[in-house]
Protein backbone atom coordinates (compact mmCIF):
# COMPACT_ATOMS: atom_id res chain seq x y z
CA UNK A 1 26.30 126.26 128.77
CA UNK A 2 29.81 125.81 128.07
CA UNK A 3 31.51 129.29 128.58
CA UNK A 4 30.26 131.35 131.63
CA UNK A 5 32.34 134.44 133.33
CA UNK A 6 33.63 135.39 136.63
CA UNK A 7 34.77 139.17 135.63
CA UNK A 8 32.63 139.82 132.16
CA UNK A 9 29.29 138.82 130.99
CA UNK A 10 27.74 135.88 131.40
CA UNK A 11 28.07 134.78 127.94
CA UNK A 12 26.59 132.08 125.86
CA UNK A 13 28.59 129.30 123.97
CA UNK A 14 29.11 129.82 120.28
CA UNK A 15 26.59 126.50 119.86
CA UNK A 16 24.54 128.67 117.30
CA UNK A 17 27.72 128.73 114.91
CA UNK A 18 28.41 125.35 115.45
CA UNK A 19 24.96 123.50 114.51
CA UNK A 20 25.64 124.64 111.03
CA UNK A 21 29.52 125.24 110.63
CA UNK A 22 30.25 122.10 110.51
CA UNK A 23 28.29 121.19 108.05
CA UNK A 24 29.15 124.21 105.94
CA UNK A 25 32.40 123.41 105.98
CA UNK A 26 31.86 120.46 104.10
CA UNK A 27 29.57 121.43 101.76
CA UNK A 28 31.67 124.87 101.53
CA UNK A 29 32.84 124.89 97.85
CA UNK A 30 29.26 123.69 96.37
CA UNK A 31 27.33 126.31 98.09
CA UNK A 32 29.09 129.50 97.50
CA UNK A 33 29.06 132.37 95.59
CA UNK A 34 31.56 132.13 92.85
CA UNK A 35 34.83 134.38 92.60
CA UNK A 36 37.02 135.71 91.03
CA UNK A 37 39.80 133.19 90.83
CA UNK A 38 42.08 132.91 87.59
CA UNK A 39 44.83 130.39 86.76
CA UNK A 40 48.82 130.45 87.32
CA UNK A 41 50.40 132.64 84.62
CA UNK A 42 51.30 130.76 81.67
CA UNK A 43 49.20 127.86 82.52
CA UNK A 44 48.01 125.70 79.83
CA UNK A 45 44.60 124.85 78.71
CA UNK A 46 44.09 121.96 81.05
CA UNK A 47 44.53 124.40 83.90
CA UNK A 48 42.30 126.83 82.56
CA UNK A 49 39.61 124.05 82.52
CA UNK A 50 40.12 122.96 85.70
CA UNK A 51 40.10 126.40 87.33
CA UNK A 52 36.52 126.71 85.46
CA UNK A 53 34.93 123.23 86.02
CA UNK A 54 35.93 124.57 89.89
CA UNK A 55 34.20 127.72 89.83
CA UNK A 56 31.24 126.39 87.95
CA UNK A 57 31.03 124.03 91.31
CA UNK A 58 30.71 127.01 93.19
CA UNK A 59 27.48 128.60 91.72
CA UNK A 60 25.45 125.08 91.73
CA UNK A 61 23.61 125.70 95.53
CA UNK A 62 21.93 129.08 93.67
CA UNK A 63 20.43 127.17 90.63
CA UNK A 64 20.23 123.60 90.86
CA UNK A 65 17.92 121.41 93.03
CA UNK A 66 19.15 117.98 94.15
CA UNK A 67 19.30 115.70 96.91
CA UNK A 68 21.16 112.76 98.28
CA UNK A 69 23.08 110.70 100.74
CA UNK A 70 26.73 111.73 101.27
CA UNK A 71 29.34 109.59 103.57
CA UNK A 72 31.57 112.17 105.60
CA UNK A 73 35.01 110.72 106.23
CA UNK A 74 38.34 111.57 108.40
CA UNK A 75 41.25 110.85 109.36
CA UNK A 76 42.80 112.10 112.69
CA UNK A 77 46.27 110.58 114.20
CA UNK A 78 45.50 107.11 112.78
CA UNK A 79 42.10 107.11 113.79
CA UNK A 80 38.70 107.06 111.54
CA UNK A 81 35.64 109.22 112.12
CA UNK A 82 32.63 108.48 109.91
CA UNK A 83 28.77 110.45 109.70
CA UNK A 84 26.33 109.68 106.78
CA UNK A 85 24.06 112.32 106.13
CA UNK A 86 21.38 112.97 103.77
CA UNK A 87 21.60 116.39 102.02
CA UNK A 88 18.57 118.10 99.96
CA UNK A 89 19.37 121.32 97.76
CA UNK A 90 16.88 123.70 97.11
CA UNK A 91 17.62 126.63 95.22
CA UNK A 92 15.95 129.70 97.35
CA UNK A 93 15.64 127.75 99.81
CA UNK A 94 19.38 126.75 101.24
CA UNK A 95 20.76 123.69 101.93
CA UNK A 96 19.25 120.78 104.62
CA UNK A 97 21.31 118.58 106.03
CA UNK A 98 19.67 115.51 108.48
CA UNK A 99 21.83 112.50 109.75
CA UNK A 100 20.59 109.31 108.20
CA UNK A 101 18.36 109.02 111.38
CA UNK A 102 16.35 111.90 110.63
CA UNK A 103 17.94 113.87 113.74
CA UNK A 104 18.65 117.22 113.88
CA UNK A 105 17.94 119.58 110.34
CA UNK A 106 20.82 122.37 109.48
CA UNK A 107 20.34 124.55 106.96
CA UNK A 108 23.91 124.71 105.61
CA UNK A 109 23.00 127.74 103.17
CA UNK A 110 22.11 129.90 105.99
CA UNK A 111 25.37 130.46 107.22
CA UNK A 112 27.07 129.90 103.90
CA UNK A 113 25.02 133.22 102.21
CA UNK A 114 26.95 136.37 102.11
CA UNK A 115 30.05 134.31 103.11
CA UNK A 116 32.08 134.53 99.57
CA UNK A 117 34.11 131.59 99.13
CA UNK A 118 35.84 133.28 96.34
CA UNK A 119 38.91 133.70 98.00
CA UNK A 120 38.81 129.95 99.22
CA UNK A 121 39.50 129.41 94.87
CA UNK A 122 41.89 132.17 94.78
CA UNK A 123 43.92 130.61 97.53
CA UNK A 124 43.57 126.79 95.87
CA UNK A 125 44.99 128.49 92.95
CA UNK A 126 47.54 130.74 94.36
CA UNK A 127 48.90 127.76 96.63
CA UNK A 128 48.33 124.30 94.12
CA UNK A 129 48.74 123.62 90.57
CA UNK A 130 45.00 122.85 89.36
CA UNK A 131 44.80 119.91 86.63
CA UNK A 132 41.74 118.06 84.96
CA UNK A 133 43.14 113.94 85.61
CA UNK A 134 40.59 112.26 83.52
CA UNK A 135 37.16 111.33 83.81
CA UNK A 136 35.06 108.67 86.20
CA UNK A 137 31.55 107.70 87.47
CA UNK A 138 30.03 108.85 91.05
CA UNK A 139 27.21 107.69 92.32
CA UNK A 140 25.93 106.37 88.60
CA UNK A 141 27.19 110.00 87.48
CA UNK A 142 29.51 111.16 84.71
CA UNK A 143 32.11 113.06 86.62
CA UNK A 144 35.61 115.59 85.80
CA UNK A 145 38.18 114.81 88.07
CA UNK A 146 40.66 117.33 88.75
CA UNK A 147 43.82 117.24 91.06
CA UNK A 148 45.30 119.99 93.13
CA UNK A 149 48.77 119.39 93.46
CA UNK A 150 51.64 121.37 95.44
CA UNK A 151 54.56 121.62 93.21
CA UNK A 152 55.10 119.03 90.12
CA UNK A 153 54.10 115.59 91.76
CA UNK A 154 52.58 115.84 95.43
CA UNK A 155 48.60 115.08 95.52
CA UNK A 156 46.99 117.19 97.72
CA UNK A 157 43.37 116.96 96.75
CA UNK A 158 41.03 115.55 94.23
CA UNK A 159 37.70 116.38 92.85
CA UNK A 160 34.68 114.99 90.97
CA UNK A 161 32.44 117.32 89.73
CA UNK A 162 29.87 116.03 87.47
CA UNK A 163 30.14 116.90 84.35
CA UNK A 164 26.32 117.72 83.76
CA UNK A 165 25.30 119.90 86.31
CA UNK A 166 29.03 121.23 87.64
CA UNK A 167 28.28 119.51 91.08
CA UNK A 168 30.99 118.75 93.36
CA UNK A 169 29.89 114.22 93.65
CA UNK A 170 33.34 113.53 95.79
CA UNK A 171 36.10 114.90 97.41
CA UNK A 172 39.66 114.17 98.75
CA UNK A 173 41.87 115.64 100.60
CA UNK A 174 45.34 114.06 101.55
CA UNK A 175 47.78 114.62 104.79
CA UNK A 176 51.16 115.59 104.49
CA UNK A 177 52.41 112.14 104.38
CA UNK A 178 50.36 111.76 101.41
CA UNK A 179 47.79 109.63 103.01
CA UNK A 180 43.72 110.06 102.89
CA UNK A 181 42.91 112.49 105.59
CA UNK A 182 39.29 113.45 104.41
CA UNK A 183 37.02 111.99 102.19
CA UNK A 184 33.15 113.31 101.38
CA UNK A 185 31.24 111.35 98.38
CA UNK A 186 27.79 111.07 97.13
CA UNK A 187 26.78 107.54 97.02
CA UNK A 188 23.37 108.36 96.12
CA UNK A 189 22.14 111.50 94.03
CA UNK A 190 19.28 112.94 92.46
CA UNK A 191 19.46 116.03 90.66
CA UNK A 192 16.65 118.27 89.42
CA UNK A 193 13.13 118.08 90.56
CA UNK A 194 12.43 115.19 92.61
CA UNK A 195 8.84 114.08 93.89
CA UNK A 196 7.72 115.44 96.97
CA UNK A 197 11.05 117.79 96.87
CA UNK A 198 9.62 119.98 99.55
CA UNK A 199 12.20 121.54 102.03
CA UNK A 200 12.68 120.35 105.28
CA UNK A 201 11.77 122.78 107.84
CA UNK A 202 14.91 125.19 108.14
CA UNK A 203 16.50 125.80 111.74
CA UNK A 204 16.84 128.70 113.62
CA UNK A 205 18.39 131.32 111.30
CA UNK A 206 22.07 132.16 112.02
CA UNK A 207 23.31 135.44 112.79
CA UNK A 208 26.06 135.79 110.61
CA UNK A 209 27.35 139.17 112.28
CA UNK A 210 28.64 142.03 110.99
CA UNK A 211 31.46 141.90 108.52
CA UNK A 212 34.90 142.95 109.31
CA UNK A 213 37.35 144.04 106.27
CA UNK A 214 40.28 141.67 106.92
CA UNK A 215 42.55 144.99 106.31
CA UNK A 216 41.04 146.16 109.37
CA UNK A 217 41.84 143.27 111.76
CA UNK A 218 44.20 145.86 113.24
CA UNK A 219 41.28 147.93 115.25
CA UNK A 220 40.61 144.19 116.50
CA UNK A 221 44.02 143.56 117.57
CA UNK A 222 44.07 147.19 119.73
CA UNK A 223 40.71 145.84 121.24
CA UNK A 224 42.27 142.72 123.18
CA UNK A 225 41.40 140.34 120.18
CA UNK A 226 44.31 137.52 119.01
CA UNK A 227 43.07 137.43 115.34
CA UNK A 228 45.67 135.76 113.39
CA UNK A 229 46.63 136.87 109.85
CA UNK A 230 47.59 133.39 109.21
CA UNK A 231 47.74 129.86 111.07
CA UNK A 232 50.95 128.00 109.80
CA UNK A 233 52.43 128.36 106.65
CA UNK A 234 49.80 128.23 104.27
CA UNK A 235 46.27 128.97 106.45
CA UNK A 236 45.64 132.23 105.47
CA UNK A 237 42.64 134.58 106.79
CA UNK A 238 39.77 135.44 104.81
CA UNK A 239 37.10 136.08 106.51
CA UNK A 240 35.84 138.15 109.87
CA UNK A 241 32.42 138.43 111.45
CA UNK A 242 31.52 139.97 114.51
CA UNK A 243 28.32 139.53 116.79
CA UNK A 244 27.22 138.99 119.66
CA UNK A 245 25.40 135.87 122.25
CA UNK A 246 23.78 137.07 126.16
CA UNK A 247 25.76 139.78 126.60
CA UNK A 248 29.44 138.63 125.20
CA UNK A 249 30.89 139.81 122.01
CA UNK A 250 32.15 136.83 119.77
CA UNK A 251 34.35 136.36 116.13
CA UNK A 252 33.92 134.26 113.98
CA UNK A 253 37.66 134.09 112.11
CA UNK A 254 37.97 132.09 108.54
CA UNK A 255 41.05 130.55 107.26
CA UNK A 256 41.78 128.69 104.02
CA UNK A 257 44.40 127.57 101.88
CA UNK A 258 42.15 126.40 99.38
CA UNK A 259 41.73 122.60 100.29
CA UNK A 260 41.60 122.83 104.23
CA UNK A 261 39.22 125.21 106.00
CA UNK A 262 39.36 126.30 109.54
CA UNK A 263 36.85 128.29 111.30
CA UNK A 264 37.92 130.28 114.70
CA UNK A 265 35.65 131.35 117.04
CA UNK A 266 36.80 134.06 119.57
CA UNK A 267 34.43 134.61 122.35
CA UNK A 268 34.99 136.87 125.68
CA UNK A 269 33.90 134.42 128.84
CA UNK A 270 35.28 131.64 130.69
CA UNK A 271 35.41 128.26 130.22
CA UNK A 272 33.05 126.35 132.86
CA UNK A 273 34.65 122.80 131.94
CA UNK A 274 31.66 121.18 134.14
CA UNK A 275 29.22 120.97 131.32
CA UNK A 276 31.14 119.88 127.80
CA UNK A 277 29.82 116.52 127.61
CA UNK A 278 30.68 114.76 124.69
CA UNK A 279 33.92 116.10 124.48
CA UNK A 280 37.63 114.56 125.48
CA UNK A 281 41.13 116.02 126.26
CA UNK A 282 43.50 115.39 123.75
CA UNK A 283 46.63 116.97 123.20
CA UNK A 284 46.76 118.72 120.37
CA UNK A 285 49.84 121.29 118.59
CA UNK A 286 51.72 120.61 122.40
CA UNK A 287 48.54 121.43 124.80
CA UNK A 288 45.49 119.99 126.60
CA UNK A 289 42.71 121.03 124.72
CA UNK A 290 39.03 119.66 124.95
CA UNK A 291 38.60 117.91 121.25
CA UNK A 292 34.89 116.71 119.94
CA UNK A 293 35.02 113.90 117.78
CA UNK A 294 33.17 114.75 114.76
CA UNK A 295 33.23 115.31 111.08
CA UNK A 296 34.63 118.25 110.82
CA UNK A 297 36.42 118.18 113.99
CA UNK A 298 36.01 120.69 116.67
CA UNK A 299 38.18 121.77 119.80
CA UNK A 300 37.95 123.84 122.36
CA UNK A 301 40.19 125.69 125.11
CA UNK A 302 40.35 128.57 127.11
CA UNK A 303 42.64 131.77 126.49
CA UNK A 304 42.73 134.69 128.46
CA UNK A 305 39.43 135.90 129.27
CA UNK A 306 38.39 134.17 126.02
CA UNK A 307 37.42 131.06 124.73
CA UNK A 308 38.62 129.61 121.59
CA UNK A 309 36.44 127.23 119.60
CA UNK A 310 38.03 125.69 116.24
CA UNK A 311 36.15 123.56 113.90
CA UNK A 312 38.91 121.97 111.13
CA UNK A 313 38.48 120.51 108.24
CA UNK A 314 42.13 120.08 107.89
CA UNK A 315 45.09 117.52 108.29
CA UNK A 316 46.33 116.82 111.91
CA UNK A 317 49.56 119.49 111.11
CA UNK A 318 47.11 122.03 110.15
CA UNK A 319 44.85 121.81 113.59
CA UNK A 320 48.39 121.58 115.36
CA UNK A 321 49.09 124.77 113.49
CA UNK A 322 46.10 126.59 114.47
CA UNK A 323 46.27 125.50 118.10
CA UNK A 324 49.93 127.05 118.40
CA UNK A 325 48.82 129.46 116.98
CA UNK A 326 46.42 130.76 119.40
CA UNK A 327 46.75 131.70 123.19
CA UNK A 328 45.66 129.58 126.23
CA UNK A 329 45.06 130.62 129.53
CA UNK A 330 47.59 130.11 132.45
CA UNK A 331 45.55 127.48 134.49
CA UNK A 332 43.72 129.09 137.37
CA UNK A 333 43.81 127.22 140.78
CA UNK A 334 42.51 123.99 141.07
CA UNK A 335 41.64 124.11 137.02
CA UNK A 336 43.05 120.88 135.90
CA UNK A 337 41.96 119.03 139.05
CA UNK A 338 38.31 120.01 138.22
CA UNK A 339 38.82 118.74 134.68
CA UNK A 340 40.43 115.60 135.89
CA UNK A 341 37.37 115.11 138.37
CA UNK A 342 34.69 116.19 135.35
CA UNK A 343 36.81 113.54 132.93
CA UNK A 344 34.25 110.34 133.67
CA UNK A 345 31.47 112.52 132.53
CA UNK A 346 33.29 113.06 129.40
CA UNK A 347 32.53 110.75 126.00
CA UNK A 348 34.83 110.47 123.48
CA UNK A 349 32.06 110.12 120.50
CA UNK A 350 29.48 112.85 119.44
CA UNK A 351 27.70 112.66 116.02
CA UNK A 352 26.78 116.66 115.11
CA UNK A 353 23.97 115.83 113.25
């Protein structure tokens, strides 16, 4: 257990969340349902198809079956973190996701139904100028690349989408400095019925929780929640969900701009800092924070009589962004010193899958 409580509930960490967050993150705009995004007035007919190669993307989880091996890929102050993981599609089914070593199976689709990434498009479109950029081969695939760019010149992500099946084959994502912060690409893929395509057993389903109208965060905020509208400039909130683990309410807060993704978990409890192995500190957007080096990354800290979890697929100024803007507790007595003493039993690597 990583969050217990001295005043509330025991409660229970938001683990469940984060077996298959992570992984739905990545696999976010393939395995949506599409939306209802349209292009920048008076944009041109290259827009227009790149705005619809995009949302055809979006509907390929529901009706096409593939599988293959995709390389996960960041980039965090200077420093690369890498997973390889095989992914099989089945539609009615969900998504399965295994590491290459046949550990741990994730059903990504499970926590991605009834969690409309329409307004992830509307936001890529709102915020980016969408372009088609030519055409090039993925994984022995045929594939439309198209460029999201903020203002005239400035590349903030590319994507290759093949141009059979509408399937998202590689994506890239760039910092503010205009270097490669994250990179996910197919370098193997089948698509369409396979032999012996049968799905691997799904995990425990995820309890999504009940759905709260983002106009409504206010009733939140009078109930003790934080609940951001946005984090930073351009992070915007899209999505609430409310449940419940041993006794302890929890949220489950989505942002977006329409490249970066950032999911917030809000959970009443304490942090009991004795048992987060395979997590660091790291200071992150001017704090100590507890950061688990993964693909997509994932941090952790306590607030007052809460603990936040964040799980980023996002540039370093984007996680800095969230961080600030969320509360942390004032240290108890004797707080740090317990970290510092817990700190040997702390690794600085942790594959999720």
């Amino acid at each position: 257990m990583s969050v217990t409580s001295d005043r509330l509930p025991r409660a229970a960490p938001p683990y469940p969340y984060l077996l298959a967050v992570p992984l739905v993150v990545v696999l976010l705009l393939v395995t949506a349902t599409p939306g209802h995004a349209a292009p920048t007035p008076g944009a041109g007919d290259d827009e227009r198809r790149a705005v619809d190669l995009l949302t055809r993307a979006m509907t390929v989880a529901g009706r096409t079956a593939y599988q293959g091996v995709q390389e996960l890929r960041m980039w965090s102050g200077g420093e690369l973190t890498a997973a390889t993981v095989r992914v099989r599609n089945v539609p009615g089914r969900g998504t399965f996701v295994t590491d290459t070593r046949g550990r741990r199976t994730v059903s990504a689709a499970v926590a991605a139904q009834g969690r409309t990434t329409g307004p992830q498009l509307g936001l890529l479109t709102a915020n980016f100028r969408i372009a088609r950029s030519g055409a090039a081969t993925v994984a022995g695939r045929v594939a439309d690349v198209v460029d999201a760019r903020l203002g005239a010149d400035r590349l903030m992500a590319r994507y290759w989408l093949d141009r059979a099946t509408g399937l998202m084959l590689r994506r890239e994502a760039f910092g503010d400095d205009g270097s490669l912060a994250r990179r996910s690409v197919f370098t193997r893929v089948a698509i369409g019925a396979t032999s012996g395509a049968s799905a691997p057993a799904a995990a425990p389903p995820v309890d999504l929780g009940r759905r709260v109208p983002v106009p409504d965060v206010g009733r939140l905020h009078a109930g003790g929640w934080t609940v951001p509208r946005d984090l930073g400039d351009l992070l915007t909130l899209y999505d609430v969900r409310r449940t419940e683990y041993g006794g302890s309410e929890a949220l489950h807060l989505s942002y977006s701009d329409g490249i970066s993704a950032v999911s917030v978990f809000e959970q009443r409890g304490h942090l009991d800092e004795s048992h987060l192995d395979g997590w660091h500190h790291a200071r992150v957007g001017g704090r100590t924070v507890y950061v688990r080096d993964t693909v997509p990354r994932q941090l952790m800290w306590a607030g007052p009589e809460t603990v936040f979890t964040v799980v980023a697929d996002a540039p370093d100024t984007a996680v800095d962004d969230a961080v600030r803007a969320l509360p942390r507790e004032q240290a108890r007595p004797g707080f740090w010193t317990r970290m510092a003493r817990g700190f040997g039993r702390i690794v600085s690597w942790c594959n999720p899958f």
